[in-house]
Protein backbone atom coordinates (compact mmCIF):
# COMPACT_ATOMS: atom_id res chain seq x y z
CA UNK A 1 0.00 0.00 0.00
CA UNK A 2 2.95 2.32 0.70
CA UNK A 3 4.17 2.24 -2.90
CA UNK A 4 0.69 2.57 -4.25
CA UNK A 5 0.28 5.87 -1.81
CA UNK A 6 4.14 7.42 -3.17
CA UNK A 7 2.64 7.01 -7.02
CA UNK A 8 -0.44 8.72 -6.60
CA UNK A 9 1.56 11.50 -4.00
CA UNK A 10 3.78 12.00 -7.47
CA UNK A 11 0.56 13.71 -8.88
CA UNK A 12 0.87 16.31 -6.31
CA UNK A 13 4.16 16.83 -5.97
CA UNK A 14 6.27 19.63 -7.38
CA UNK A 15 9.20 19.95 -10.04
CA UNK A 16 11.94 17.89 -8.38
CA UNK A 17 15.09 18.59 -9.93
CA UNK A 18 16.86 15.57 -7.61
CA UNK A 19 14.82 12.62 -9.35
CA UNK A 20 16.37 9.54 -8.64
CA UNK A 21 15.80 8.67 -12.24
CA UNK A 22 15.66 10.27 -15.70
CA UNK A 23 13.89 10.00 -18.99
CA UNK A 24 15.73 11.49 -22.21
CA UNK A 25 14.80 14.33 -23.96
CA UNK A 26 13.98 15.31 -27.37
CA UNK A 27 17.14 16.29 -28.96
CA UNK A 28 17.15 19.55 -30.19
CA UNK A 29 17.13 20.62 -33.73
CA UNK A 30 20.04 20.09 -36.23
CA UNK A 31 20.44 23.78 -37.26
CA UNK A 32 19.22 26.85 -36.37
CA UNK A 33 19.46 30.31 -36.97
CA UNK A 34 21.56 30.83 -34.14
CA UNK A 35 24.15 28.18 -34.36
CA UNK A 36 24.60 29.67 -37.88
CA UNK A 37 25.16 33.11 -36.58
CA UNK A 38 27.28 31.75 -33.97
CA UNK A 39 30.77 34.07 -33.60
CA UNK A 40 33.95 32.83 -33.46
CA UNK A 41 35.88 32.36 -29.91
CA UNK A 42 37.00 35.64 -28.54
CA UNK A 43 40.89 35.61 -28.08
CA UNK A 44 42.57 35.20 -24.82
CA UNK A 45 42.04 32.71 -21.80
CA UNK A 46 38.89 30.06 -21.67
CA UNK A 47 35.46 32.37 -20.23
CA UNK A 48 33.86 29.46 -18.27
CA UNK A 49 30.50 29.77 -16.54
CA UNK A 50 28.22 27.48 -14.91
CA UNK A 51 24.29 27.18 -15.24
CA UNK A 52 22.14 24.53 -12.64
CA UNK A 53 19.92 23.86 -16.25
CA UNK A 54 17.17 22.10 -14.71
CA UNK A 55 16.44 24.88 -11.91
CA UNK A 56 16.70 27.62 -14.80
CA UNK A 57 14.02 26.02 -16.80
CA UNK A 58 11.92 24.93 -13.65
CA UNK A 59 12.02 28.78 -12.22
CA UNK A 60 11.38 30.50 -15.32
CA UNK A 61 7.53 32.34 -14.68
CA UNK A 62 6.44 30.30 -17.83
CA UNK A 63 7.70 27.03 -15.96
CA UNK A 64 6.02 27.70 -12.84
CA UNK A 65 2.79 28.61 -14.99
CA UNK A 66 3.22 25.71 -16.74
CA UNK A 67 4.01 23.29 -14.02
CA UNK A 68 0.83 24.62 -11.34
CA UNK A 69 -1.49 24.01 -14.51
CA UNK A 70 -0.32 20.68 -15.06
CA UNK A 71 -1.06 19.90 -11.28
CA UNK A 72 -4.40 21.90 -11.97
CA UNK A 73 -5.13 19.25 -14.45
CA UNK A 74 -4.24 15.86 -12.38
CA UNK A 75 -5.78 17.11 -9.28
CA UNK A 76 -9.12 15.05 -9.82
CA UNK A 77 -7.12 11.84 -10.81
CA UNK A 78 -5.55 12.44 -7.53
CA UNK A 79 -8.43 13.10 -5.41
CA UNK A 80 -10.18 10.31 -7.11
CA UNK A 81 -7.15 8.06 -6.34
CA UNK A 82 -7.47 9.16 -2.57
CA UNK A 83 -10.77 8.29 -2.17
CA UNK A 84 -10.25 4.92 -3.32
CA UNK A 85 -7.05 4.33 -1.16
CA UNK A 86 -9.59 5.93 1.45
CA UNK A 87 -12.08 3.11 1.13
CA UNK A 88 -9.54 0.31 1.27
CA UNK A 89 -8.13 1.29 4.59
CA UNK A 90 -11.56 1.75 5.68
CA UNK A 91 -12.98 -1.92 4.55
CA UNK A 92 -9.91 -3.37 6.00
CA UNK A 93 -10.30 -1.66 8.93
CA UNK A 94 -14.20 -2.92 9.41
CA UNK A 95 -12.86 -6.52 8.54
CA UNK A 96 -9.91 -6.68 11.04
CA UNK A 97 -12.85 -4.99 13.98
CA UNK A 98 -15.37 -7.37 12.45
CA UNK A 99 -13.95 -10.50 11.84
CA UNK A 100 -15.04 -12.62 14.80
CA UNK A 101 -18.23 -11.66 14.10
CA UNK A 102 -18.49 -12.48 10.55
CA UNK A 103 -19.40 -16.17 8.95
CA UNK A 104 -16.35 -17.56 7.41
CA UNK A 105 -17.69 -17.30 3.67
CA UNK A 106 -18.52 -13.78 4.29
CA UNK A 107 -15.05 -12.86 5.73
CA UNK A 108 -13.74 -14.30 2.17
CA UNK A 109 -16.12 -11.88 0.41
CA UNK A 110 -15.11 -9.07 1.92
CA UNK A 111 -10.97 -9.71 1.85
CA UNK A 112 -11.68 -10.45 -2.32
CA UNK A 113 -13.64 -6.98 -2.63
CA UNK A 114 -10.57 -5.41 -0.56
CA UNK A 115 -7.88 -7.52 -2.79
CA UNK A 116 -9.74 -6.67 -6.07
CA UNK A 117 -10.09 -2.74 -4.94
CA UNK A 118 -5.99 -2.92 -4.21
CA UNK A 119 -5.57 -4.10 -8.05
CA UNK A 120 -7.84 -1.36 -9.31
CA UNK A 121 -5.85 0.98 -6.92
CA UNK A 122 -2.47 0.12 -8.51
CA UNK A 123 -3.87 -0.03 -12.16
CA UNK A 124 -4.95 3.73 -11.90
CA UNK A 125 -2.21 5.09 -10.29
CA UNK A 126 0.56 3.80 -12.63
CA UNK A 127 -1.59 4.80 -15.34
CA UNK A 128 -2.05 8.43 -13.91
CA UNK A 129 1.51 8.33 -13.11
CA UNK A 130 2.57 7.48 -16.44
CA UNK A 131 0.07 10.03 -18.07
CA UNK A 132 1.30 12.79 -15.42
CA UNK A 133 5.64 11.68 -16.38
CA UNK A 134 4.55 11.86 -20.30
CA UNK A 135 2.74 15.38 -20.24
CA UNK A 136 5.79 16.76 -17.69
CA UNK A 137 8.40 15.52 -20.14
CA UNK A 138 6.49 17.45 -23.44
CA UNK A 139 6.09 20.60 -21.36
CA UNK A 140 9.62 20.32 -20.12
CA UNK A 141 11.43 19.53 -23.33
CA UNK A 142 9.42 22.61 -25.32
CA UNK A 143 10.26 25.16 -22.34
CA UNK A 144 14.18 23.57 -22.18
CA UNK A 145 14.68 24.07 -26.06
CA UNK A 146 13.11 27.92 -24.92
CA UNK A 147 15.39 28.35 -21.96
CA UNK A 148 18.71 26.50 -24.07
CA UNK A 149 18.06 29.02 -27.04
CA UNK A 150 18.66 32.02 -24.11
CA UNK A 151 21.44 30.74 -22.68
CA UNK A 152 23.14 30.60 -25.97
CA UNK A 153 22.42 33.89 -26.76
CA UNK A 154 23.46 35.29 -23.03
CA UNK A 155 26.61 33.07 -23.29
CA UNK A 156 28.02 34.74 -26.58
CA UNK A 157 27.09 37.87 -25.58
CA UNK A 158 29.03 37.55 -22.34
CA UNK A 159 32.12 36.11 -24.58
CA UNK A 160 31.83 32.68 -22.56
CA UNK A 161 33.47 29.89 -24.33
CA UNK A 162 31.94 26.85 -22.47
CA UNK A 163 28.87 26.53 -19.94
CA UNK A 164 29.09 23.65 -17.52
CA UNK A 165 25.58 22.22 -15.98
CA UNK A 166 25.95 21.65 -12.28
CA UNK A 167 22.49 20.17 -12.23
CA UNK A 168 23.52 16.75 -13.38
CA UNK A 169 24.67 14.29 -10.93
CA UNK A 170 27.18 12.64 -13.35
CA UNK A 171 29.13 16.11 -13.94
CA UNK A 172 32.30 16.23 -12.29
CA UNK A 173 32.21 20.09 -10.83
CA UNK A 174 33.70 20.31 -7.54
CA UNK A 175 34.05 23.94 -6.72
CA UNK A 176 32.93 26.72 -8.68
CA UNK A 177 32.63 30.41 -7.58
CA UNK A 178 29.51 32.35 -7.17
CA UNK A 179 30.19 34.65 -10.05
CA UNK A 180 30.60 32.25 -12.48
CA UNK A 181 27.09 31.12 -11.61
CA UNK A 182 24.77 31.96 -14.92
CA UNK A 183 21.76 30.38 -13.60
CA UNK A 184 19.15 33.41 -12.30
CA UNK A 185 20.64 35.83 -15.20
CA UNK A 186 19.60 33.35 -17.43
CA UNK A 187 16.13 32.95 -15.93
CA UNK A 188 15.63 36.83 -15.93
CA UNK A 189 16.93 36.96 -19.81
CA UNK A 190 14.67 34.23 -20.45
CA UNK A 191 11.63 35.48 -18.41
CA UNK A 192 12.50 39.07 -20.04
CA UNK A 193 12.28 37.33 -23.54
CA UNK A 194 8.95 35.31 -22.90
CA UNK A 195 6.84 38.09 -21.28
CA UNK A 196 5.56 35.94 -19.17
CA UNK A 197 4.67 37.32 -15.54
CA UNK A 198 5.72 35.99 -12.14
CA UNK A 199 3.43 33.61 -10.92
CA UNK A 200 0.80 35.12 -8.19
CA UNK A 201 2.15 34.39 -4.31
CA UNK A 202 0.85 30.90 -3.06
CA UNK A 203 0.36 29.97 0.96
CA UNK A 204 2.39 26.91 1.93
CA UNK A 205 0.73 23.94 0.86
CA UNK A 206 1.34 21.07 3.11
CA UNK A 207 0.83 17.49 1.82
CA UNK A 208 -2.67 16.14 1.14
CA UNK A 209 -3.93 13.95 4.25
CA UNK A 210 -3.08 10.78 3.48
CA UNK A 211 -0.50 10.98 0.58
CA UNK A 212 2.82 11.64 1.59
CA UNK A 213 5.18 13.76 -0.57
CA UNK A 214 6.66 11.98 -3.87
CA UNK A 215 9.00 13.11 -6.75
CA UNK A 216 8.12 13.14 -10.29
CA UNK A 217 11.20 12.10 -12.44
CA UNK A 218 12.54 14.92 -13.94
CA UNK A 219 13.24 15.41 -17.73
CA UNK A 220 17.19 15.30 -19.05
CA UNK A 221 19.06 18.51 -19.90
CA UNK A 222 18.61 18.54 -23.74
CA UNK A 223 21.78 18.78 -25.48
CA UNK A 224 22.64 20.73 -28.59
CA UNK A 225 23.36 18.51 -31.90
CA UNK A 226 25.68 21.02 -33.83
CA UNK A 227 29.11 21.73 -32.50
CA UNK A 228 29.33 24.98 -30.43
CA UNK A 229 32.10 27.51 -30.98
């Protein structure tokens, strides 16, 4: 029941950027406009910056927008998945209190409704989990190709010659200083560019009785296909 209660929490939960695991994304176009009006390397030393890509695209205001409708859209799945979890801890409740009382065929009526309401349970919520993973990843990968298109732009601009990711687990940056950190100029370019306004002020939302908080797995850094210089 625990793992049936973390998959239908996913539907509530917000844009982790630590997912435990990762689903690739679309790569991005072979050419574009601005790969072909890409300028040469400045001269002198390497410009290095780094950018935490999945927190850029995730704070953008046309993320968050993007992300609370989403939730908007799976909260009657997940209320609907409640209510059954709801009724299963309630009919097994009644048997355990019950179950001197009852006749022995009727205590093997009620334990198969309980059993077959506990496959129904675990049927929906992988579906709705799957359905929630596959519309995150499309908004995700349409925003990132947004966001990457930015940070190209803000990266020549500033002169920088290569833009490490800090976001990803499997990139081996150990120290980097502050101002090399491209990350929240990169979110107000990009929010700048979009015209999207900041989301309004939400109250603290606490987890949904019953559900405990879950992660959603969160969509791969896309990566460009043409060679940057």
């Amino acid at each position: 029941m625990n793992r049936l209660v973390a998959i239908a929490a996913t539907l509530a939960s917000g844009f982790a950027l630590c997912a435990a695991a990762q689903v690739p994304a679309a790569p991005l176009p072979a050419s574009t406009s601005a790969a072909a009006d890409t300028p040469s390397v400045p001269a002198g030393p390497p410009k290095i910056a780094v950018i935490a890509f999945q927190v850029a695209v995730a704070q953008t205001n046309e993320g968050q927008r993007d992300f609370a409708d989403l939730q908007k859209k799976y909260d009657p799945k997940r209320q609907q998945l409640k209510a059954l979890s709801d009724e299963i801890d309630k009919l097994t409740k009644d048997l355990q209190t019950q179950g001197n009382t009852l006749s022995d065929p009727e205590k093997e009526s009620r334990a198969k409704a309980i059993d077959d309401k506990k496959k129904q349970l675990s049927r929906d919520a992988e579906d709705a989990q799957n359905d929630f993973n596959q519309d995150m990843q499309e908004m995700y990968n349409g925003l990132a190709q947004k966001v990457y298109d930015t940070l190209a732009t803000y990266s020549q601009q500033q002169g920088f010659t290569l833009v490490l990711d800090v976001s990803l687990q499997q990139q081996p940056v150990l120290y980097a200083a502050e101002s090399t950190n491209i990350t929240k100029p990169v979110i107000d370019a990009y929010n700048k560019k979009s015209g999207v306004p900041p989301p309004p002020a939400q109250p603290a939302a606490s987890a949904p009785s019953g559900l405990a908080p879950g992660r959603p797995a969160t969509p791969a850094t896309p990566r460009p296909t043409t060679p940057q210089r």
